[in-house]
N, C-alpha and C. Protein backbone atom coordinates (compact mmCIF):
# COMPACT_ATOMS: atom_id res chain seq x y z
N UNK A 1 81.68 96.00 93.92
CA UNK A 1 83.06 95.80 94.31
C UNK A 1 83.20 96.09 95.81
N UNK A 2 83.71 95.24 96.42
CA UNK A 2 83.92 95.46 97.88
C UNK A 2 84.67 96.24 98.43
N UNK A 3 85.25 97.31 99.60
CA UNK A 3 85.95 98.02 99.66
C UNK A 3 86.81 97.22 99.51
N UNK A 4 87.45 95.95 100.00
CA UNK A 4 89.14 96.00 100.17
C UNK A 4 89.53 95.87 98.46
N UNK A 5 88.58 95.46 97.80
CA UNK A 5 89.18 95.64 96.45
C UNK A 5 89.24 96.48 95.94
N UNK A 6 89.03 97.59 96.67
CA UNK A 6 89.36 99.12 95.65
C UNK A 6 90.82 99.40 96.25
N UNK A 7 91.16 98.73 97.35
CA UNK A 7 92.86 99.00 97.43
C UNK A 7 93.80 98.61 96.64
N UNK A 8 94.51 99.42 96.30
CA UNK A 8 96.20 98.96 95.27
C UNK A 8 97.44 99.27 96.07
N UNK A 9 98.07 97.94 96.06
CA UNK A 9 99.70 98.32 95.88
C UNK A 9 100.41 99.69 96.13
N UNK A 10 100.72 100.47 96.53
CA UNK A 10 101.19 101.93 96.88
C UNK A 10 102.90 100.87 96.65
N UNK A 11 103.29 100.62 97.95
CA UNK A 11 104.48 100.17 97.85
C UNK A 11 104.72 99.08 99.08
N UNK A 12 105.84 98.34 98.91
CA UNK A 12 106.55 97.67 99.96
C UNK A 12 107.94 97.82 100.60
N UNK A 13 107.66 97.88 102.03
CA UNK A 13 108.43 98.39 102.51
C UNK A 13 109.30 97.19 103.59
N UNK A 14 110.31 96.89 103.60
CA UNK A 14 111.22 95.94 104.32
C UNK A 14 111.47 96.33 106.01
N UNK A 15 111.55 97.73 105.97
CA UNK A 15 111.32 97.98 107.45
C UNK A 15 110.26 98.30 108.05
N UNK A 16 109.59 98.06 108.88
CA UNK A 16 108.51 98.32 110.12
C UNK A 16 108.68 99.41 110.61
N UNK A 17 109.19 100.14 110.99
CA UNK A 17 109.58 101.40 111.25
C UNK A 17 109.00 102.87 110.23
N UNK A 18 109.48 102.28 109.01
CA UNK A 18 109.88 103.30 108.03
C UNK A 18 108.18 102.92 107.43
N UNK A 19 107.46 101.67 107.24
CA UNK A 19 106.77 101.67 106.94
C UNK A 19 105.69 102.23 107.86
N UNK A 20 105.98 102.50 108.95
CA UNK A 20 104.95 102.99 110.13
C UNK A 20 105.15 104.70 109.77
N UNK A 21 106.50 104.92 109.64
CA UNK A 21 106.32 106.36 109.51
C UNK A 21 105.82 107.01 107.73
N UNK A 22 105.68 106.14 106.78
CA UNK A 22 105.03 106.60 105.72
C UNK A 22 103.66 106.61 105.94
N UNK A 23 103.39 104.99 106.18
CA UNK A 23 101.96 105.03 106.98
C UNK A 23 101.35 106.77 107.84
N UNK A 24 102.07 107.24 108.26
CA UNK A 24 101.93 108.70 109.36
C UNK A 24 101.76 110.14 108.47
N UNK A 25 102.69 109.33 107.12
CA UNK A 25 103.07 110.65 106.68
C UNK A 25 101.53 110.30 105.93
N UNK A 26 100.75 109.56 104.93
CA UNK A 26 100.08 109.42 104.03
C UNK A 26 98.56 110.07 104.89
N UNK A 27 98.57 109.51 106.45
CA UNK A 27 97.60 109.55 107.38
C UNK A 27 97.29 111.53 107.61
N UNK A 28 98.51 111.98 107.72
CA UNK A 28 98.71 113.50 108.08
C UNK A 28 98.04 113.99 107.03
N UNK A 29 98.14 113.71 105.70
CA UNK A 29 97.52 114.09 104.45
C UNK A 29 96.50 113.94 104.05
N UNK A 30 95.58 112.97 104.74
CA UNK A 30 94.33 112.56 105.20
C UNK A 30 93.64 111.54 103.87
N UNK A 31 94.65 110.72 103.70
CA UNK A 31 94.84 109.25 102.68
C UNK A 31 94.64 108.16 103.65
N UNK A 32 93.32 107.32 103.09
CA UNK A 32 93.03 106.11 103.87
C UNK A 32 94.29 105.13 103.14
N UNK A 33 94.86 103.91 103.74
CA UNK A 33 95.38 103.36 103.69
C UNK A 33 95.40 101.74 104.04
N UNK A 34 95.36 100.75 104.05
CA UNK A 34 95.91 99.63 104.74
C UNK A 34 97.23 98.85 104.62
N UNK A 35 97.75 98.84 106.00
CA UNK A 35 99.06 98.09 105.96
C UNK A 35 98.89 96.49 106.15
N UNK A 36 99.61 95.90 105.36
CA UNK A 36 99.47 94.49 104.99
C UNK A 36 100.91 93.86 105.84
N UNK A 37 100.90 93.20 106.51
CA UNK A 37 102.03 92.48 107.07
C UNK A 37 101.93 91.12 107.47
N UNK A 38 103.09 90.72 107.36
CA UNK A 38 103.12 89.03 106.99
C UNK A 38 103.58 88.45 108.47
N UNK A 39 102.71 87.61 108.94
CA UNK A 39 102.85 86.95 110.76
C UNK A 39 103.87 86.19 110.54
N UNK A 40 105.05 85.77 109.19
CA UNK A 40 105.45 85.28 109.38
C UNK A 40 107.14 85.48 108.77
N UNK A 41 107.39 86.50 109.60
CA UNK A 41 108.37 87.37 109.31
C UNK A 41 109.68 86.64 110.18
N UNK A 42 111.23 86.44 109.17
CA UNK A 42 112.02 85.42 110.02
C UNK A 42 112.72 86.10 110.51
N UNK A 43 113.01 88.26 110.09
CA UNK A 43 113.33 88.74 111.00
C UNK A 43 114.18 88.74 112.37
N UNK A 44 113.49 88.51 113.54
CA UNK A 44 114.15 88.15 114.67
C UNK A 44 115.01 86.92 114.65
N UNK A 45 114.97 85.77 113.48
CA UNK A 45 115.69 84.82 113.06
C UNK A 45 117.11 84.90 112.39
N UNK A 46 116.59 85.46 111.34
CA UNK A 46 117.72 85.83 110.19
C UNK A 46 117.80 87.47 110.16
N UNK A 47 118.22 88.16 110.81
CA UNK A 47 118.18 89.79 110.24
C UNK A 47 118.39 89.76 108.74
N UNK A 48 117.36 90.75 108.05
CA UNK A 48 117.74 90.91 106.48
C UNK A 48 116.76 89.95 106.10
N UNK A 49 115.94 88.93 106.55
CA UNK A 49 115.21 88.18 106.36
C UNK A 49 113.57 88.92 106.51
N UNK A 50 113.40 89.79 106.85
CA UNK A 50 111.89 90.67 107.25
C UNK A 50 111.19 90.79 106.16
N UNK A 51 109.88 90.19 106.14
CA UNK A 51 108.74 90.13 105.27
C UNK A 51 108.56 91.34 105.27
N UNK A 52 108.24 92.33 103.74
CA UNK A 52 107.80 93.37 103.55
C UNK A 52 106.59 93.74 104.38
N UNK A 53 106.08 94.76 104.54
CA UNK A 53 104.83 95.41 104.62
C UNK A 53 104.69 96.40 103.73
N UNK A 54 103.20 95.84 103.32
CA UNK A 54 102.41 95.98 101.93
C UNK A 54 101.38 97.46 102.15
N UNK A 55 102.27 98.66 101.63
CA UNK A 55 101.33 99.49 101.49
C UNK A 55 100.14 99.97 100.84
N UNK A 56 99.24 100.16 101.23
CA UNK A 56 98.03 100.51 100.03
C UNK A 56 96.81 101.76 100.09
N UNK A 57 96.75 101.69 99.37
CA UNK A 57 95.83 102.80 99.22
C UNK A 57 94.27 102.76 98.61
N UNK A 58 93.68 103.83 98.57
CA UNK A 58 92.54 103.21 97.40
C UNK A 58 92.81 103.67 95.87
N UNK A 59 92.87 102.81 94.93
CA UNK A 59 92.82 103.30 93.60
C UNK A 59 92.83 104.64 93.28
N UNK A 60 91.73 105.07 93.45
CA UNK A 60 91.59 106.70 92.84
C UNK A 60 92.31 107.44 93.75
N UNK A 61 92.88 107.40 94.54
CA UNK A 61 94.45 107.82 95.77
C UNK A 61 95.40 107.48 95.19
N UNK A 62 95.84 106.54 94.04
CA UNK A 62 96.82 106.20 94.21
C UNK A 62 97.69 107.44 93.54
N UNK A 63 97.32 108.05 92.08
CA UNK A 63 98.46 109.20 92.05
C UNK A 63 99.09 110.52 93.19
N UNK A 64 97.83 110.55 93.83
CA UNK A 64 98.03 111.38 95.12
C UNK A 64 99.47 110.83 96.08
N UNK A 65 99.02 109.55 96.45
CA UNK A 65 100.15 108.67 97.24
C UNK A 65 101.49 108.71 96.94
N UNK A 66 101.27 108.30 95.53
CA UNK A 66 102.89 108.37 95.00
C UNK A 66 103.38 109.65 95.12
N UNK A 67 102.91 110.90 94.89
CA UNK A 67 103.33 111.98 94.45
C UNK A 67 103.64 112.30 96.09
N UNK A 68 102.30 112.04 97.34
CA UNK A 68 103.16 112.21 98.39
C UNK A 68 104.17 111.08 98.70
N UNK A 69 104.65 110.06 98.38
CA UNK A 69 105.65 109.09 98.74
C UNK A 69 107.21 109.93 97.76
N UNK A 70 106.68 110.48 97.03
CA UNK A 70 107.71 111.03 96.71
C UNK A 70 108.52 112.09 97.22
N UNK A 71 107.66 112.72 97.85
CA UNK A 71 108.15 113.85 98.78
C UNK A 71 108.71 113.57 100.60
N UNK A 72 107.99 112.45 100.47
CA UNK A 72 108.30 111.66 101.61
C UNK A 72 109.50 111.74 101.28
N UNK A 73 110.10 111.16 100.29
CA UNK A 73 111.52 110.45 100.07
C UNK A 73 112.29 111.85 100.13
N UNK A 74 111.69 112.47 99.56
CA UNK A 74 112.94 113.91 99.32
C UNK A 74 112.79 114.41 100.84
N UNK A 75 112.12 114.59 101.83
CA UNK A 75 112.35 115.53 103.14
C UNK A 75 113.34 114.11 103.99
N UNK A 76 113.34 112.78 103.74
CA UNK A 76 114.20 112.08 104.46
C UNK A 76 115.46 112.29 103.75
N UNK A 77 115.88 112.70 102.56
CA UNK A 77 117.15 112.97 102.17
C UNK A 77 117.84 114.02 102.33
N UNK A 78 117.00 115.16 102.82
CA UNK A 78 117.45 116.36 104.08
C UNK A 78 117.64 116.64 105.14
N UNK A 79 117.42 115.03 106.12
CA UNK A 79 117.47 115.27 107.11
C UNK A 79 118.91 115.18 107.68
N UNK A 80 119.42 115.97 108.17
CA UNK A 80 120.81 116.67 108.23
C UNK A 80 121.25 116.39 110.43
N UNK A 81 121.68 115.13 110.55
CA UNK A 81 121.76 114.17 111.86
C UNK A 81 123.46 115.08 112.03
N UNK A 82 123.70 116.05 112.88
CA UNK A 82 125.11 116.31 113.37
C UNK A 82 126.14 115.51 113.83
N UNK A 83 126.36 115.60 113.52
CA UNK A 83 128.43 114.45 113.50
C UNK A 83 128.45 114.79 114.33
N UNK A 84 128.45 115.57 115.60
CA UNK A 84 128.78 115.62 117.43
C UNK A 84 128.83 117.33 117.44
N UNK A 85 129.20 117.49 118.89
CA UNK A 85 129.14 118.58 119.70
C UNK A 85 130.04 119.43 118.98
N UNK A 86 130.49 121.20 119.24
CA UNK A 86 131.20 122.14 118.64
C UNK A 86 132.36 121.90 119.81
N UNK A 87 133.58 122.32 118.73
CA UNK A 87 134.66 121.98 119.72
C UNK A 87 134.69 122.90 120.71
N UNK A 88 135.40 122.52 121.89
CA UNK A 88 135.48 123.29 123.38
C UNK A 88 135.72 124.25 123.03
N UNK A 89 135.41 125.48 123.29
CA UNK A 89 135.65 127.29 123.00
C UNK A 89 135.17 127.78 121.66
N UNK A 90 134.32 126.82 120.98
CA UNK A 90 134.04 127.00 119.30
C UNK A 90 133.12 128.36 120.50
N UNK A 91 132.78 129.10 119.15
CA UNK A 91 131.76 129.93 119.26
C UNK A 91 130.20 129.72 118.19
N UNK A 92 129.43 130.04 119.27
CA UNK A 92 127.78 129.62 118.38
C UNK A 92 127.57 130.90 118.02
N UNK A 93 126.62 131.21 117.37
CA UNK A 93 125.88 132.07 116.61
C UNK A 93 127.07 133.18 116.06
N UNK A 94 126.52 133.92 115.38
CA UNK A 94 127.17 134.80 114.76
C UNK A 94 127.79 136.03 115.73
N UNK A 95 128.43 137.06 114.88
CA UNK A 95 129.28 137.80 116.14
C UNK A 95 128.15 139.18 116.23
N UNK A 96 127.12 139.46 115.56
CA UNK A 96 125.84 140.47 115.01
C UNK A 96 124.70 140.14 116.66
N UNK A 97 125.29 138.46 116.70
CA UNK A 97 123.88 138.46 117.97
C UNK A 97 124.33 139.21 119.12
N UNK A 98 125.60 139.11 119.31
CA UNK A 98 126.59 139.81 120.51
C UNK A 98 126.03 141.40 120.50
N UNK A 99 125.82 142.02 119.62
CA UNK A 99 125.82 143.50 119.63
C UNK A 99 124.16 144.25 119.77
């Protein structure tokens, strides 16, 4: 069996971005991977139109993958982006750091 056929399906991903940063996260964990992407993406044409990119892994990785794609998903649903600046005269830290 040749290597690329020991790769499977992990997942597909619609953004380039997001698929670059799972790609990072699977890489940090030290999971070989190949990303599959289609040259013929209408994208810059039609927004909402973007050919997936095809994540993969090798077979005997793949429960590993999922289990980290899953955690992937849960630390992006914590990530906590601030609604703006504290109002003029708010006070930061607690009143304990003062003393």
């Amino acid at each position: 069996m040749e290597e690329q056929d020991r790769f499977v399906e992990l997942v597909r991903v619609f953004d380039t971005v997001e698929a670059d940063l799972i790609a990072a996260f699977l890489e940090d964990d030290g999971l070989e991977f190949q990303l599959e992407r289609s040259a013929r993406s209408l994208g810059p044409l039609m927004p909402g139109a973007e050919s997936p990119t095809i994540i993969k892994v090798y077979a005997e990785d793949l429960d590993r993958a999922r289990t980290l794609l899953e955690e992937y998903g849960r630390l992006q649903q914590r990530v906590d982006v601030p609604s703006g600046f504290p109002e003029e005269g708010a006070e930061l830290g607690s009143k304990d750091e003062e003393n």
